[in-house]
N, C-alpha and C. Protein backbone atom coordinates (compact mmCIF):
# COMPACT_ATOMS: atom_id res chain seq x y z
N UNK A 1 5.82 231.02 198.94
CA UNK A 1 4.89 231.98 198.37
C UNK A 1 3.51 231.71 198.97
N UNK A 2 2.75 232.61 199.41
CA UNK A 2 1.51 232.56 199.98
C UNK A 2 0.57 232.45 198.99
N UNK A 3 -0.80 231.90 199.32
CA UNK A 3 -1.83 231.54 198.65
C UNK A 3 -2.22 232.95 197.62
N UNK A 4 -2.45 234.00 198.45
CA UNK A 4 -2.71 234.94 197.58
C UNK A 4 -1.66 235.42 196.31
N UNK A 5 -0.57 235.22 196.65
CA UNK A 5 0.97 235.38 195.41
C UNK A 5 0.29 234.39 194.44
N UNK A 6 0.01 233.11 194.99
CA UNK A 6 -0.09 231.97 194.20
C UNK A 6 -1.21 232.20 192.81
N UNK A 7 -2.20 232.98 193.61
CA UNK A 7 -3.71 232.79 192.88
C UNK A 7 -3.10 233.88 191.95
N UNK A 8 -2.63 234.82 192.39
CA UNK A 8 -2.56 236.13 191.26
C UNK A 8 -1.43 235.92 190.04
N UNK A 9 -0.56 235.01 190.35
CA UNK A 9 0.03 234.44 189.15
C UNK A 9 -0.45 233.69 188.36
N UNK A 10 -1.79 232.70 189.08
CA UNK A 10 -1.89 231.71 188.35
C UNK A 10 -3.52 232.67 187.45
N UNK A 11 -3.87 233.68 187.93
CA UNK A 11 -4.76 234.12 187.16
C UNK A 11 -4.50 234.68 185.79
N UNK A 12 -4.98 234.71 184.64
CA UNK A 12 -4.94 234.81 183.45
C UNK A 12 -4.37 236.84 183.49
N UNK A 13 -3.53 237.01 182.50
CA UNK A 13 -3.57 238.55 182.93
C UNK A 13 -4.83 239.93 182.16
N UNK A 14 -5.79 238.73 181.68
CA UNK A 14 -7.08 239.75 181.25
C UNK A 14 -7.60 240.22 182.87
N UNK A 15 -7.34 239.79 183.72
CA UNK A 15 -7.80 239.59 185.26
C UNK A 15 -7.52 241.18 185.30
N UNK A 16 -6.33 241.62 184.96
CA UNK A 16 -5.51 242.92 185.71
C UNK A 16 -5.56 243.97 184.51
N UNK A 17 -6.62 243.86 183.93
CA UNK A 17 -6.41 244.59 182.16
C UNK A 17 -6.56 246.04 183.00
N UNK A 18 -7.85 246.20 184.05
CA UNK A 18 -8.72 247.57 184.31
C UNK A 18 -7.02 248.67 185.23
N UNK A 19 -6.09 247.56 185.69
CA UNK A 19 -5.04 248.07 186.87
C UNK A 19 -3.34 247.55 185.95
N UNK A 20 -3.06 249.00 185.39
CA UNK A 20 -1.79 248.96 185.26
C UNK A 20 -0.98 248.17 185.99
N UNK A 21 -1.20 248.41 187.38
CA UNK A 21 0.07 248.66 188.10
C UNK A 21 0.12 247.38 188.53
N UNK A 22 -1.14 246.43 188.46
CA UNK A 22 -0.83 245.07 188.42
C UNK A 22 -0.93 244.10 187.58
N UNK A 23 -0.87 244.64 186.51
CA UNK A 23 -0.75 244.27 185.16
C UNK A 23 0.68 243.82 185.09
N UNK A 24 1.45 244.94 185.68
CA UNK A 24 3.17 244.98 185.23
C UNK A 24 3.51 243.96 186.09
N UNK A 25 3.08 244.03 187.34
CA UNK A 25 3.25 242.94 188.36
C UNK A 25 3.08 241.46 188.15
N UNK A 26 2.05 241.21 187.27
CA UNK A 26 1.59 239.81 186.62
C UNK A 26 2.90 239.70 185.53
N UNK A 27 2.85 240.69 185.17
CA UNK A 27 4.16 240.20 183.75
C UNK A 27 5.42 240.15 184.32
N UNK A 28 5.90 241.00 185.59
CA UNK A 28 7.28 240.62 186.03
C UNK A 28 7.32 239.24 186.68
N UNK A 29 5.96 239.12 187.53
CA UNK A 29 6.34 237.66 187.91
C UNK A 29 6.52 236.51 186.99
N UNK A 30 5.74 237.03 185.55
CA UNK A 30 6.27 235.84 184.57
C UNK A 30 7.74 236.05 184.03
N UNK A 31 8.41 237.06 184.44
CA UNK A 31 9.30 236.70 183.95
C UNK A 31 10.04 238.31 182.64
N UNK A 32 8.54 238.77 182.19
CA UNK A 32 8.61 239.60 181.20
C UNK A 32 8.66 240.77 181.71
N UNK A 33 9.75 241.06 182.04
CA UNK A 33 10.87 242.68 182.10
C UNK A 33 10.17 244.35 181.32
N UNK A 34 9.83 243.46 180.19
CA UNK A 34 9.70 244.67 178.95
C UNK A 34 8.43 244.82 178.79
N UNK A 35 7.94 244.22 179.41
CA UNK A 35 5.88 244.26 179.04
C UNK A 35 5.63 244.97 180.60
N UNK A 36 5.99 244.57 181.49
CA UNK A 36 5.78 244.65 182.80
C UNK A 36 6.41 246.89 182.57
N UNK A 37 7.44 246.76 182.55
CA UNK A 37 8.01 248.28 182.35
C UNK A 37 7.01 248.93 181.05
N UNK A 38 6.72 248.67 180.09
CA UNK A 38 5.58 249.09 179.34
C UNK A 38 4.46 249.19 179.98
N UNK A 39 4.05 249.02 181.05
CA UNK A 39 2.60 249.03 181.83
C UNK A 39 2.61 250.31 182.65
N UNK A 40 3.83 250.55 183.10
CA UNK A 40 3.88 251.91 183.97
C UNK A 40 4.51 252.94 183.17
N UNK A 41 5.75 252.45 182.18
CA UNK A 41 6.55 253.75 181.92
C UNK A 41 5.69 254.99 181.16
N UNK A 42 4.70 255.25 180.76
CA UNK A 42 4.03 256.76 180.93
C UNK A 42 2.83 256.89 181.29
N UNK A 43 3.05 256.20 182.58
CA UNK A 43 1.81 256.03 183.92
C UNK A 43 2.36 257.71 184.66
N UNK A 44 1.18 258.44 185.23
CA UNK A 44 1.70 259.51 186.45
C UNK A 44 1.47 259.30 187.42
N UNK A 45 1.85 259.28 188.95
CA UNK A 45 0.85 258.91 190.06
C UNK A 45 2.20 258.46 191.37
N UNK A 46 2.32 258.24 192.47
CA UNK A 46 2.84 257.49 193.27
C UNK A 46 3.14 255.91 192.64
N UNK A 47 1.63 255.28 192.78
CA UNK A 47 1.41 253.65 192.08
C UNK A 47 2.23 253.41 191.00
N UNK A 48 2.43 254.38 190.25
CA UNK A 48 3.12 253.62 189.03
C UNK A 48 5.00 253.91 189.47
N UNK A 49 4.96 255.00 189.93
CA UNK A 49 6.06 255.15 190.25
C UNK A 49 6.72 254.20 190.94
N UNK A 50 6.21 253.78 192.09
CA UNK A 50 6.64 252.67 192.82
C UNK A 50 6.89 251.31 192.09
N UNK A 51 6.36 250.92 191.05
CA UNK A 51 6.54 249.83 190.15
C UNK A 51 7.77 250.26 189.65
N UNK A 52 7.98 251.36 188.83
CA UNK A 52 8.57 252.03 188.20
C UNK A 52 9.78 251.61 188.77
N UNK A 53 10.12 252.28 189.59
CA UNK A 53 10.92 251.95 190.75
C UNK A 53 11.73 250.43 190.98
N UNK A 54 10.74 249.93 191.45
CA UNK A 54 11.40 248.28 191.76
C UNK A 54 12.13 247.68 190.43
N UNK A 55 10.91 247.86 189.10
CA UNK A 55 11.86 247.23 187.79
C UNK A 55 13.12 247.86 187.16
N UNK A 56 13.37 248.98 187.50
CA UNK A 56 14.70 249.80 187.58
C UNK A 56 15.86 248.97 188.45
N UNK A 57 15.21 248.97 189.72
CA UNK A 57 15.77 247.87 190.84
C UNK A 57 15.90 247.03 190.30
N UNK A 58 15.46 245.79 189.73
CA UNK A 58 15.66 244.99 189.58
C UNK A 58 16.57 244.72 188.06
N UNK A 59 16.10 245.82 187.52
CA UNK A 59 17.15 245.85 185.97
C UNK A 59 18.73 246.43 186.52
N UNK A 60 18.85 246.51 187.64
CA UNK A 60 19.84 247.06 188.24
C UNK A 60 20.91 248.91 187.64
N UNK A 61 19.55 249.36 187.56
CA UNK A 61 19.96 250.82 186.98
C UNK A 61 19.51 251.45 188.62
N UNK A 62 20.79 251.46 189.38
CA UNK A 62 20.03 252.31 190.67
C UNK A 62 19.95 253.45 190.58
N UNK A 63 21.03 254.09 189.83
CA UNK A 63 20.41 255.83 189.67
C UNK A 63 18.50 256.07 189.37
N UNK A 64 18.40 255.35 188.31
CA UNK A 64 16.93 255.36 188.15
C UNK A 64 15.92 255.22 188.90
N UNK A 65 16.35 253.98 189.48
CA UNK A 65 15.76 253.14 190.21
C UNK A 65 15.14 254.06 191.67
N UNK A 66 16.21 254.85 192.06
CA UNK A 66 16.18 256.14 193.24
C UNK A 66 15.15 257.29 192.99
N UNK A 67 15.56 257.50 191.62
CA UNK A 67 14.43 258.49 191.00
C UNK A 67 13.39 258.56 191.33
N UNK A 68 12.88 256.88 191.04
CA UNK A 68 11.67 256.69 190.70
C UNK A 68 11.26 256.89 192.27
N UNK A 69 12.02 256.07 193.19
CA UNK A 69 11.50 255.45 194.67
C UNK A 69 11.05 257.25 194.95
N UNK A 70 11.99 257.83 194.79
CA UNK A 70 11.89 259.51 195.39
C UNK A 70 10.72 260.02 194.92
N UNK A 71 9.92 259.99 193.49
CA UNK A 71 8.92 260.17 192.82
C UNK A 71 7.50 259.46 193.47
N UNK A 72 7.85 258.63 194.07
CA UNK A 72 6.89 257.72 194.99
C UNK A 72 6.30 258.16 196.23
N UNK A 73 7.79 258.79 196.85
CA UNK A 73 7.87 258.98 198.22
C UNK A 73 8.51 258.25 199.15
N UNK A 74 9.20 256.99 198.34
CA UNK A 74 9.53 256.47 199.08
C UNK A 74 11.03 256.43 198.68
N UNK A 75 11.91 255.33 200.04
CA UNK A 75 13.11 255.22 199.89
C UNK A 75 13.04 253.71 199.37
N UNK A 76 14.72 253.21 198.67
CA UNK A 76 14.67 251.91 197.80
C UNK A 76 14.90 250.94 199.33
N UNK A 77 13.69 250.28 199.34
CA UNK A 77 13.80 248.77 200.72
C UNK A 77 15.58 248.06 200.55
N UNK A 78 15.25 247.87 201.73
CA UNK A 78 16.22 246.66 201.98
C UNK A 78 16.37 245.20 202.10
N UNK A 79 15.17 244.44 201.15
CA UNK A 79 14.94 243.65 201.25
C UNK A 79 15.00 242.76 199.43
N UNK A 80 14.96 241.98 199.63
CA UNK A 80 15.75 241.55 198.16
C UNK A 80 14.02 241.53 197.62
N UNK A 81 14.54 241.08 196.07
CA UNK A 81 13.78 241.62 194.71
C UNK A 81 12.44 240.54 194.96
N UNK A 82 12.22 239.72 195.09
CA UNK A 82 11.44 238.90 195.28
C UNK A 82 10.81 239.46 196.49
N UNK A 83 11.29 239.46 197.58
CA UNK A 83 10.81 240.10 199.32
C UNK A 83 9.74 241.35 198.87
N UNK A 84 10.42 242.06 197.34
CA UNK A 84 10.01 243.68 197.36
C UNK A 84 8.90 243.29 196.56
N UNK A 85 8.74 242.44 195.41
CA UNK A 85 7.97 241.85 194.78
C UNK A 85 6.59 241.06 195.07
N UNK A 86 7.06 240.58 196.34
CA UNK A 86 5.58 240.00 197.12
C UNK A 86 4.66 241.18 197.41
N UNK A 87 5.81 242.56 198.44
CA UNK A 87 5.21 243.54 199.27
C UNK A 87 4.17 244.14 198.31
N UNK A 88 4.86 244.72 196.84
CA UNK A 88 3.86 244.98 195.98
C UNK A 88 2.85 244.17 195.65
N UNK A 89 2.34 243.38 195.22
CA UNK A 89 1.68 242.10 194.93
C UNK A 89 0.28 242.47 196.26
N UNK A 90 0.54 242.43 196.96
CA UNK A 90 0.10 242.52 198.19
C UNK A 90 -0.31 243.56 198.62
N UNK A 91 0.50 244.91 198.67
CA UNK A 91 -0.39 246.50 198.86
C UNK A 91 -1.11 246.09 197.54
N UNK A 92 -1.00 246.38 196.34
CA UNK A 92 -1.91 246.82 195.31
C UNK A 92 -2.64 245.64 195.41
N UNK A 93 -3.03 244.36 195.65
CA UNK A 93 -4.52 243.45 195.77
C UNK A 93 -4.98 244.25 196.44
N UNK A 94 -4.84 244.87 197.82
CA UNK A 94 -5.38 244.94 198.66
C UNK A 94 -5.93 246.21 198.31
């Protein structure tokens, strides 16, 4: 895990209060499924969708999971849950 993964986990999640979409991101990397999906599920936008998306992925509902990616614009990666988990982490700091 790179320095920047590192810092944004280890930051408190009042850090991400102003940004949904990495709000959910702070709570999936801890671990919390159901707080993290409460941060986007009646978010509108690409951004949330794409979260939307991966925790579907990762709850392993792929019908959903497609939905969402399609709602995004995008297609579901080919790269495992963690791999997809950094990429986000990483567009939305940036």
């Amino acid at each position: 895990m790179n320095s920047s993964l590192h810092n944004f986990l280890s930051t408190d999640s009042s850090a991400w209060q102003d940004s949904p979409v990495l709000l959910s991101l702070w709570y999936d990397g801890h671990g919390d499924w159901k707080s993290a999906h409460d941060q986007v599920d009646q978010l509108v936008g690409k951004s949330a969708a794409r979260i939307h998306a991966y925790l579907h992925r990762k709850e392993g509902d792929q019908w959903n999971s497609d939905y969402w990616y399609s709602k995004a614009g995008e297609r579901r990666p080919s790269v495992s849950l963690e791999e997809e988990w950094e990429e986000l982490v990483l567009r939305f700091l940036t």
